[in-house]
PDB file of N, CA and C in Angstrom:
ATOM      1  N   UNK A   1       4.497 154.288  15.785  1.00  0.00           N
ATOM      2  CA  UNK A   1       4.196 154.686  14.438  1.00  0.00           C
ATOM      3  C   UNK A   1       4.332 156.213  14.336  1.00  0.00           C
ATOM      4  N   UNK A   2       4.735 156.655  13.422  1.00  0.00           N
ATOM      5  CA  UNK A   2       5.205 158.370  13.166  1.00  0.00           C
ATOM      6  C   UNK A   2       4.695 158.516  11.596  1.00  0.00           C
ATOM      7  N   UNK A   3       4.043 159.501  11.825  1.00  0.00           N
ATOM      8  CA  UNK A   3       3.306 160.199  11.037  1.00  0.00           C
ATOM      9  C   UNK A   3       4.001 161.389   9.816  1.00  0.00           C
ATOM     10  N   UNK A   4       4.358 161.394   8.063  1.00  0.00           N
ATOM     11  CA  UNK A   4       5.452 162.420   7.617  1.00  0.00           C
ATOM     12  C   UNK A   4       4.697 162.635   6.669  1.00  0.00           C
ATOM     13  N   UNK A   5       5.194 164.183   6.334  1.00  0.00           N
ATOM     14  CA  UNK A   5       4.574 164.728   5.423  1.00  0.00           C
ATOM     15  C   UNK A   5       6.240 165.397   5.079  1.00  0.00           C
ATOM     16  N   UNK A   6       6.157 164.635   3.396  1.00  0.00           N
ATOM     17  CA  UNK A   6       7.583 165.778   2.600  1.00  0.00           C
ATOM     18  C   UNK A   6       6.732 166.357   1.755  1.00  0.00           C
ATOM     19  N   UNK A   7       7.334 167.652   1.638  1.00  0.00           N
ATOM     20  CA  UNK A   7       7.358 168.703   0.550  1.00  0.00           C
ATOM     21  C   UNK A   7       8.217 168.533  -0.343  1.00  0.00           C
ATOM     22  N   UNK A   8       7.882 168.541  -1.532  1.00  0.00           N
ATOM     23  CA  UNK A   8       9.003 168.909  -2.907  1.00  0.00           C
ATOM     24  C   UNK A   8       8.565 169.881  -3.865  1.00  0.00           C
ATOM     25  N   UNK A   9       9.368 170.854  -3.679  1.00  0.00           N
ATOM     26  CA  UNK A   9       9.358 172.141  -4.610  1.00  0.00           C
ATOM     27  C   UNK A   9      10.723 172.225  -5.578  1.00  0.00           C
ATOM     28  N   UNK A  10      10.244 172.538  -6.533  1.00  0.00           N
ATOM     29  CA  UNK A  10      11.484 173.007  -7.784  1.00  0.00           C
ATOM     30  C   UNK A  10      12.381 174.410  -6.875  1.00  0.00           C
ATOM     31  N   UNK A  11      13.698 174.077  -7.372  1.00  0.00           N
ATOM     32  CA  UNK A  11      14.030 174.754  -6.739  1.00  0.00           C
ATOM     33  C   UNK A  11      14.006 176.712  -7.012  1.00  0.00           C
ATOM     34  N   UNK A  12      14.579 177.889  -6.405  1.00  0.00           N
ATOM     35  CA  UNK A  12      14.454 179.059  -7.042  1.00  0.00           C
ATOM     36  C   UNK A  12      15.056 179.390  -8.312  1.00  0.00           C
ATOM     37  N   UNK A  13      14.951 179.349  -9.506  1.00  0.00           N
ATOM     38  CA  UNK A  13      15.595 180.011 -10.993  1.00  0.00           C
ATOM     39  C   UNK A  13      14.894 178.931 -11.464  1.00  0.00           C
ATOM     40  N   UNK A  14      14.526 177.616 -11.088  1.00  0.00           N
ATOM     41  CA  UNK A  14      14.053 176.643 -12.066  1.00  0.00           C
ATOM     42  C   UNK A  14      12.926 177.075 -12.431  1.00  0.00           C
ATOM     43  N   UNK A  15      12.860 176.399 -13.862  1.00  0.00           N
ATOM     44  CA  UNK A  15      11.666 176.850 -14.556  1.00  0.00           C
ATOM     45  C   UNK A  15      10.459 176.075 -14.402  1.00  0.00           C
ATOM     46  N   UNK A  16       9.279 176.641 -14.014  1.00  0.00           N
ATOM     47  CA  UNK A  16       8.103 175.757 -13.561  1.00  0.00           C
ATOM     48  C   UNK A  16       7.051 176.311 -14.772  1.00  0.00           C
ATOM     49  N   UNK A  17       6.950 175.057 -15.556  1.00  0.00           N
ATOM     50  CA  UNK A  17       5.874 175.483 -16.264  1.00  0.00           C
ATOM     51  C   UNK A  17       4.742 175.169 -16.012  1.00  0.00           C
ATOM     52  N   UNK A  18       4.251 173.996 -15.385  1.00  0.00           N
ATOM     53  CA  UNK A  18       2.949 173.677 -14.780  1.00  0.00           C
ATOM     54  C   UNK A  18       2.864 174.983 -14.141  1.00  0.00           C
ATOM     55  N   UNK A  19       3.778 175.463 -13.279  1.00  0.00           N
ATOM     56  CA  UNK A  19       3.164 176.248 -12.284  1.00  0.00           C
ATOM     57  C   UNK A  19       2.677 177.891 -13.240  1.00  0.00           C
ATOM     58  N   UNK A  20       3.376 178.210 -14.493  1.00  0.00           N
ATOM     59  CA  UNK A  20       3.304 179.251 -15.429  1.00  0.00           C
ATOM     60  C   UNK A  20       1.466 178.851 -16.047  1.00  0.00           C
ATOM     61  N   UNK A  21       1.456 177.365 -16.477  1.00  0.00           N
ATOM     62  CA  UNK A  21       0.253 177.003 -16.491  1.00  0.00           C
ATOM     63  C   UNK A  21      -0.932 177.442 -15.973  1.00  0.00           C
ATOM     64  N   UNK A  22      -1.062 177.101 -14.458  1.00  0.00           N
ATOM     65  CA  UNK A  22      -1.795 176.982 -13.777  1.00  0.00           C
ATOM     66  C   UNK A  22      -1.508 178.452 -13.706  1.00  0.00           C
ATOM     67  N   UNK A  23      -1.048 179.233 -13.417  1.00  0.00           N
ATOM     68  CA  UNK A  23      -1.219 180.762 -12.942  1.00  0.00           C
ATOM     69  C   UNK A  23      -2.210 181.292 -14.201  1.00  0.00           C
ATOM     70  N   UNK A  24      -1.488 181.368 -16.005  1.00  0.00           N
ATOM     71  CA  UNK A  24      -2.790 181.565 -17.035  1.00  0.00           C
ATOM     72  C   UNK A  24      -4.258 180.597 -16.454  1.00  0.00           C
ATOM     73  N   UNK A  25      -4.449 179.727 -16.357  1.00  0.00           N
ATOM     74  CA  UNK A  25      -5.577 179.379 -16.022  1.00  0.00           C
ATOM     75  C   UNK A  25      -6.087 179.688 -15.007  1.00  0.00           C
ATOM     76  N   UNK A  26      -5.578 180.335 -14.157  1.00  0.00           N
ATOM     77  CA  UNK A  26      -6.363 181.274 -12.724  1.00  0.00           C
ATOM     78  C   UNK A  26      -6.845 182.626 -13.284  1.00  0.00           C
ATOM     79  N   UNK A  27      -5.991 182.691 -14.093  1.00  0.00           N
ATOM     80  CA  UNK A  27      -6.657 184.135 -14.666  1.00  0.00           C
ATOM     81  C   UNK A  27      -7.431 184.105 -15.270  1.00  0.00           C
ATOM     82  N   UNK A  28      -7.523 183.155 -16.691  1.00  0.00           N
ATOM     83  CA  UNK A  28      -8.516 182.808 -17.587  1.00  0.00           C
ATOM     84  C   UNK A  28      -9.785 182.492 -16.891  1.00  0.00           C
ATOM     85  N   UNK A  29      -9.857 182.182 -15.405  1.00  0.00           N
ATOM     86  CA  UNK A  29     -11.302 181.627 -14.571  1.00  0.00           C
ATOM     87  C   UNK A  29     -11.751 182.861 -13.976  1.00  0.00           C
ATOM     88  N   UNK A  30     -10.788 184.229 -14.188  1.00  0.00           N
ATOM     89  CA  UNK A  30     -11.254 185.542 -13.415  1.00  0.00           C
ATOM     90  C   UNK A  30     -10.673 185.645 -12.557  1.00  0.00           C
ATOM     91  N   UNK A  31      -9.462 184.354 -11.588  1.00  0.00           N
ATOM     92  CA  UNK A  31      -8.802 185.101 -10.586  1.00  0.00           C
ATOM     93  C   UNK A  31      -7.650 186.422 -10.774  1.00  0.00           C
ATOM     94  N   UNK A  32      -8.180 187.379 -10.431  1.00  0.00           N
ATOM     95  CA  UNK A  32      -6.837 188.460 -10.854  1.00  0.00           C
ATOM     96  C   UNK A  32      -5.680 188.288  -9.368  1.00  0.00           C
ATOM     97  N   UNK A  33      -4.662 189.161 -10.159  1.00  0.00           N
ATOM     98  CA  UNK A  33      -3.424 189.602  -9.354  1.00  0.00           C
ATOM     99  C   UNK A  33      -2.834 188.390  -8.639  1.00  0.00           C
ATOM    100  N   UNK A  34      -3.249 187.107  -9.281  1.00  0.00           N
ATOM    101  CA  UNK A  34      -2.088 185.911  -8.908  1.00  0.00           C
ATOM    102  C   UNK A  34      -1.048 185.845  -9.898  1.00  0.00           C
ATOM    103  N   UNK A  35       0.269 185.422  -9.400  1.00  0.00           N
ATOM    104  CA  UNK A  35       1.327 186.098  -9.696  1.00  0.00           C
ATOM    105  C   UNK A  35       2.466 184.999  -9.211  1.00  0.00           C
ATOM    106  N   UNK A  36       3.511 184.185 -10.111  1.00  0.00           N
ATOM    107  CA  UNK A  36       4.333 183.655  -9.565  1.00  0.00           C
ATOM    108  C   UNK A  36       3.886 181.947  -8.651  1.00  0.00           C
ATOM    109  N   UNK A  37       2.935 181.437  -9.500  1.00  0.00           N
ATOM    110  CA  UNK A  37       2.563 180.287  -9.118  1.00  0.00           C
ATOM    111  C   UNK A  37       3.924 179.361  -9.180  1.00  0.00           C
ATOM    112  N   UNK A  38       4.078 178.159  -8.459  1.00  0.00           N
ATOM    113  CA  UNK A  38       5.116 177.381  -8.453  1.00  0.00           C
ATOM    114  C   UNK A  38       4.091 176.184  -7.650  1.00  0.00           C
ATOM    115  N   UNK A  39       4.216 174.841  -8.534  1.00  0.00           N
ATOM    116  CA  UNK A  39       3.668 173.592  -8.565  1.00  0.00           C
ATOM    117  C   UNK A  39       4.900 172.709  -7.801  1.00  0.00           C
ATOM    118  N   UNK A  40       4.358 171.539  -6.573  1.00  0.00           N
ATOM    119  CA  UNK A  40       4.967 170.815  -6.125  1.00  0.00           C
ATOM    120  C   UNK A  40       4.173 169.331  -5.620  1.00  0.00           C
ATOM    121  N   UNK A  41       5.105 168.867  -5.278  1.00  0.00           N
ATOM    122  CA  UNK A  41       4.428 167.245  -4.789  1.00  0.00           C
ATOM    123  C   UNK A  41       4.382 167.360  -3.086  1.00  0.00           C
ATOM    124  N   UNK A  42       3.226 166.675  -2.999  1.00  0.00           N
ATOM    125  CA  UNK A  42       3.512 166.227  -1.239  1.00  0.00           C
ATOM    126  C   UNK A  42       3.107 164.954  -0.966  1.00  0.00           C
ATOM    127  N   UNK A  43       3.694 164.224  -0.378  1.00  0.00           N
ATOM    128  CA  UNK A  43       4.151 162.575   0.269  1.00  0.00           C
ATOM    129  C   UNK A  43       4.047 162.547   1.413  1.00  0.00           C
ATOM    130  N   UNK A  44       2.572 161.943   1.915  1.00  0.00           N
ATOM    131  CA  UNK A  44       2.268 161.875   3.328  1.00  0.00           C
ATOM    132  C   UNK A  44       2.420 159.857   3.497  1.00  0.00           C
ATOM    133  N   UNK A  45       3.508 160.102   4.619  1.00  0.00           N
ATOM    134  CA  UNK A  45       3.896 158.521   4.789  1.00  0.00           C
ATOM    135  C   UNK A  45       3.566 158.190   6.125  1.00  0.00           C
ATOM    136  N   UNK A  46       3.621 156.864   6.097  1.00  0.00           N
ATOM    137  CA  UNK A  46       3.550 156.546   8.095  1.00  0.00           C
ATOM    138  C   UNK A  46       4.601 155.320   7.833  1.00  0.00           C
ATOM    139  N   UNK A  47       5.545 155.500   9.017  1.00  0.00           N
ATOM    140  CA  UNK A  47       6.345 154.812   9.012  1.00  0.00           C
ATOM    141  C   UNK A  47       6.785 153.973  10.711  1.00  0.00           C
ATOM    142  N   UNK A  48       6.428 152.615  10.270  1.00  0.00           N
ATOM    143  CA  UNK A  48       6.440 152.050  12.101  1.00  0.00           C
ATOM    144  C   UNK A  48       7.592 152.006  12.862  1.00  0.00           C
ATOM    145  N   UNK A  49       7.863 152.845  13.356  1.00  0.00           N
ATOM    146  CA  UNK A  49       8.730 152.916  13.932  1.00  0.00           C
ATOM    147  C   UNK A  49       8.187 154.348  15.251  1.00  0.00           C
ATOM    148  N   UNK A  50       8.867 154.059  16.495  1.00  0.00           N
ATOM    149  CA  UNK A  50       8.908 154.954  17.229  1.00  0.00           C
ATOM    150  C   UNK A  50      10.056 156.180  17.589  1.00  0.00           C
ATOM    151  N   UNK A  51      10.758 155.661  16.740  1.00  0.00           N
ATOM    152  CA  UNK A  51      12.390 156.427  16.741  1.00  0.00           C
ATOM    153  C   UNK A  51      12.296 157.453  15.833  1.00  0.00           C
ATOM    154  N   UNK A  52      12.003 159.026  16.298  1.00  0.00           N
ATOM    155  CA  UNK A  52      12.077 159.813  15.451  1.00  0.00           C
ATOM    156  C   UNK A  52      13.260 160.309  14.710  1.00  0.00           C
ATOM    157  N   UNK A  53      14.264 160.039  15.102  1.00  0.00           N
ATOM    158  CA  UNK A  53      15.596 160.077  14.473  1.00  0.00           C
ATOM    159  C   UNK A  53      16.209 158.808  13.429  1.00  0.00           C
ATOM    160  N   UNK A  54      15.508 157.752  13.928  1.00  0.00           N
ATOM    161  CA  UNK A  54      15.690 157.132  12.567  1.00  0.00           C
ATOM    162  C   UNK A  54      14.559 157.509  11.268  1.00  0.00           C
ATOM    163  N   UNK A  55      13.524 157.769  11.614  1.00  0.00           N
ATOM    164  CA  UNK A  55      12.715 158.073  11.021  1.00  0.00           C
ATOM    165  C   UNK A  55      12.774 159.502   9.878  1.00  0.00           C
ATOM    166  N   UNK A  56      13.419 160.591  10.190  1.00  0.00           N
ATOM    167  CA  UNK A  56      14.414 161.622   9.878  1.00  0.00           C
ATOM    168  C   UNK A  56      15.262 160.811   8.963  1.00  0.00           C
ATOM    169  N   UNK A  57      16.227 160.243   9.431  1.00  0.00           N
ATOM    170  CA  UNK A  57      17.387 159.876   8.432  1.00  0.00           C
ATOM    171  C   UNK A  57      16.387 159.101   7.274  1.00  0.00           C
ATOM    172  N   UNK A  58      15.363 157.972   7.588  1.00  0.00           N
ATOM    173  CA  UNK A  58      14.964 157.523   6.672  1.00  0.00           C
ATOM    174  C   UNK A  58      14.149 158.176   5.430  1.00  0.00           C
ATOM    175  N   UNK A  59      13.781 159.244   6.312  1.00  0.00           N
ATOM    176  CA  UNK A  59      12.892 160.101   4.858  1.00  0.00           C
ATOM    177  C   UNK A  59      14.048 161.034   3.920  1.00  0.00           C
ATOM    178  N   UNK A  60      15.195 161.358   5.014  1.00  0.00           N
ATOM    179  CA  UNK A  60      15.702 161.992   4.339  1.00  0.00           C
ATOM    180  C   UNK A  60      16.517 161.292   3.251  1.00  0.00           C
ATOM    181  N   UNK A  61      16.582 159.793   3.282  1.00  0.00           N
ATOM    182  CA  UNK A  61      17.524 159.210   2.324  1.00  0.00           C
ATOM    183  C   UNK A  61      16.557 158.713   1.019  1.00  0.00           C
ATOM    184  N   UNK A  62      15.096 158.461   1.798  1.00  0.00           N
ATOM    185  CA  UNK A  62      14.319 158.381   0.760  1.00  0.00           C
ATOM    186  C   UNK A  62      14.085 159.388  -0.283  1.00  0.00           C
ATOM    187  N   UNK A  63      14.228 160.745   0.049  1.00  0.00           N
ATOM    188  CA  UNK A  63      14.183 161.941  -0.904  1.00  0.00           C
ATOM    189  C   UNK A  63      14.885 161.888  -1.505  1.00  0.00           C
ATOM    190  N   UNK A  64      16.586 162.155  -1.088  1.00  0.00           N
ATOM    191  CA  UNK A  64      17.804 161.738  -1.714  1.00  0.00           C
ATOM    192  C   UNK A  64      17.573 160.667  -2.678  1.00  0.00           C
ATOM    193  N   UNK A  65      16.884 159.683  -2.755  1.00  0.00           N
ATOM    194  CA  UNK A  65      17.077 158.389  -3.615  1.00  0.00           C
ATOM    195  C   UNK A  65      16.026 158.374  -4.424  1.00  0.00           C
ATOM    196  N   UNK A  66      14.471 159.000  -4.251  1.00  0.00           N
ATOM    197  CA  UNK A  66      13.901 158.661  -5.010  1.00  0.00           C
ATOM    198  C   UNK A  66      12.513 159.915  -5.332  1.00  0.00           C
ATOM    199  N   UNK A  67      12.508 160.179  -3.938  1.00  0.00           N
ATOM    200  CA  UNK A  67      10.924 161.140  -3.897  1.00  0.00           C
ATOM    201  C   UNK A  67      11.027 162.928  -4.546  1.00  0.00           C
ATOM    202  N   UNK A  68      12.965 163.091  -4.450  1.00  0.00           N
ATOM    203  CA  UNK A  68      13.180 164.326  -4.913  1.00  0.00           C
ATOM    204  C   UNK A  68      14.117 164.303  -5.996  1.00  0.00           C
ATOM    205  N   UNK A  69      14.013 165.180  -7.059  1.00  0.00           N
ATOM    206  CA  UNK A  69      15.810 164.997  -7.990  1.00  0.00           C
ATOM    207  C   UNK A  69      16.093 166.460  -6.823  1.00  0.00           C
ATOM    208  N   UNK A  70      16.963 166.232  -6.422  1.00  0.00           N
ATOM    209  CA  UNK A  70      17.844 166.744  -5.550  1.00  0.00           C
ATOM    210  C   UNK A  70      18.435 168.010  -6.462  1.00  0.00           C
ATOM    211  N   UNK A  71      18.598 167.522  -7.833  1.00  0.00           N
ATOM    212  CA  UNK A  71      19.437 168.961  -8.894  1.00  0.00           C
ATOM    213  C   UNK A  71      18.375 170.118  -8.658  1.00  0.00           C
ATOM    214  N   UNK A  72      17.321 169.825  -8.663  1.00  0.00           N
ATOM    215  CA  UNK A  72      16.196 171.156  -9.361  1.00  0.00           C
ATOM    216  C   UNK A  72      15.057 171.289  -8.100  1.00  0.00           C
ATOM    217  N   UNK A  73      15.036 169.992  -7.553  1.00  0.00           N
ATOM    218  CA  UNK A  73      14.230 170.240  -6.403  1.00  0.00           C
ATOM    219  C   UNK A  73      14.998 170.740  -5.027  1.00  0.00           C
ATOM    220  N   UNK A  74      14.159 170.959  -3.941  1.00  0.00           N
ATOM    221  CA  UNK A  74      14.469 171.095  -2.456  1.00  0.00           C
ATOM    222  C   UNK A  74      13.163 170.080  -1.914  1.00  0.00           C
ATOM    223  N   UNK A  75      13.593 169.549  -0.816  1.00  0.00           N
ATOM    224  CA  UNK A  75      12.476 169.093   0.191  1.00  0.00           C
ATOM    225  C   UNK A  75      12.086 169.459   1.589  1.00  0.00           C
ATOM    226  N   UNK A  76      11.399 169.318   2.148  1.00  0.00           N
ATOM    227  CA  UNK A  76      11.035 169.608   3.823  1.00  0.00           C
ATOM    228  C   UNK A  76      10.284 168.636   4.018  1.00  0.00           C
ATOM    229  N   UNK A  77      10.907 168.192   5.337  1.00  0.00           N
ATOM    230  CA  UNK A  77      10.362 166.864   6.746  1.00  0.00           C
ATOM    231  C   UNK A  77       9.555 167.416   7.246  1.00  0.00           C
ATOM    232  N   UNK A  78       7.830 167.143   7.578  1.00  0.00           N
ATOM    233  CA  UNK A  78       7.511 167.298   8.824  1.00  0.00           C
ATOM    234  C   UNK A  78       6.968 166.020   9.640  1.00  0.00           C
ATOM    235  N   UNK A  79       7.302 165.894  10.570  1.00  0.00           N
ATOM    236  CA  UNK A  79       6.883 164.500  11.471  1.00  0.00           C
ATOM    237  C   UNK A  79       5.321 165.112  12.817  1.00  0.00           C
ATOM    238  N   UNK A  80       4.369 164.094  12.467  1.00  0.00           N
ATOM    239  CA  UNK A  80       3.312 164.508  12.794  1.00  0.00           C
ATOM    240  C   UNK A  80       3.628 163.757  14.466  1.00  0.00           C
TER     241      UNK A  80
END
């Protein structure tokens, strides 16, 4: 069994408004000098298998197909 955690972030020039959001509302609570917030998803999976290389290809096709839009996002694998 192998243990994954993906990251999905919008990619750099895309426009993040949650993340424009959430930065006014850090301020509005008194946090100062935050700056450049950017909002993402994370997908912690377990997948049975002992083959970390299939396990790789499989997350990575799962992003490709469903967990990332590939146009605006980027992702990162980590295998626990």
């Amino acid at each position: 069994m192998i243990k994954a955690r993906v990251t999905v972030t919008l990619k750099n020039g895309v426009l993040d408004p949650q993340g424009k959001a959430i930065e006014g509302a850090l301020g509005a609570l008194g946090f100062d000098g935050i700056g450049q917030v950017r909002q993402g998803k994370v997908f912690d999976l377990q997948l049975e298998t002992a083959d970390k290389a299939k396990a790789e290809a499989d997350l990575k096709a799962m992003c490709e197909k469903l967990l990332a839009n590939t146009v605006i996002e980027n992702y990162s694998i980590s295998l626990a």
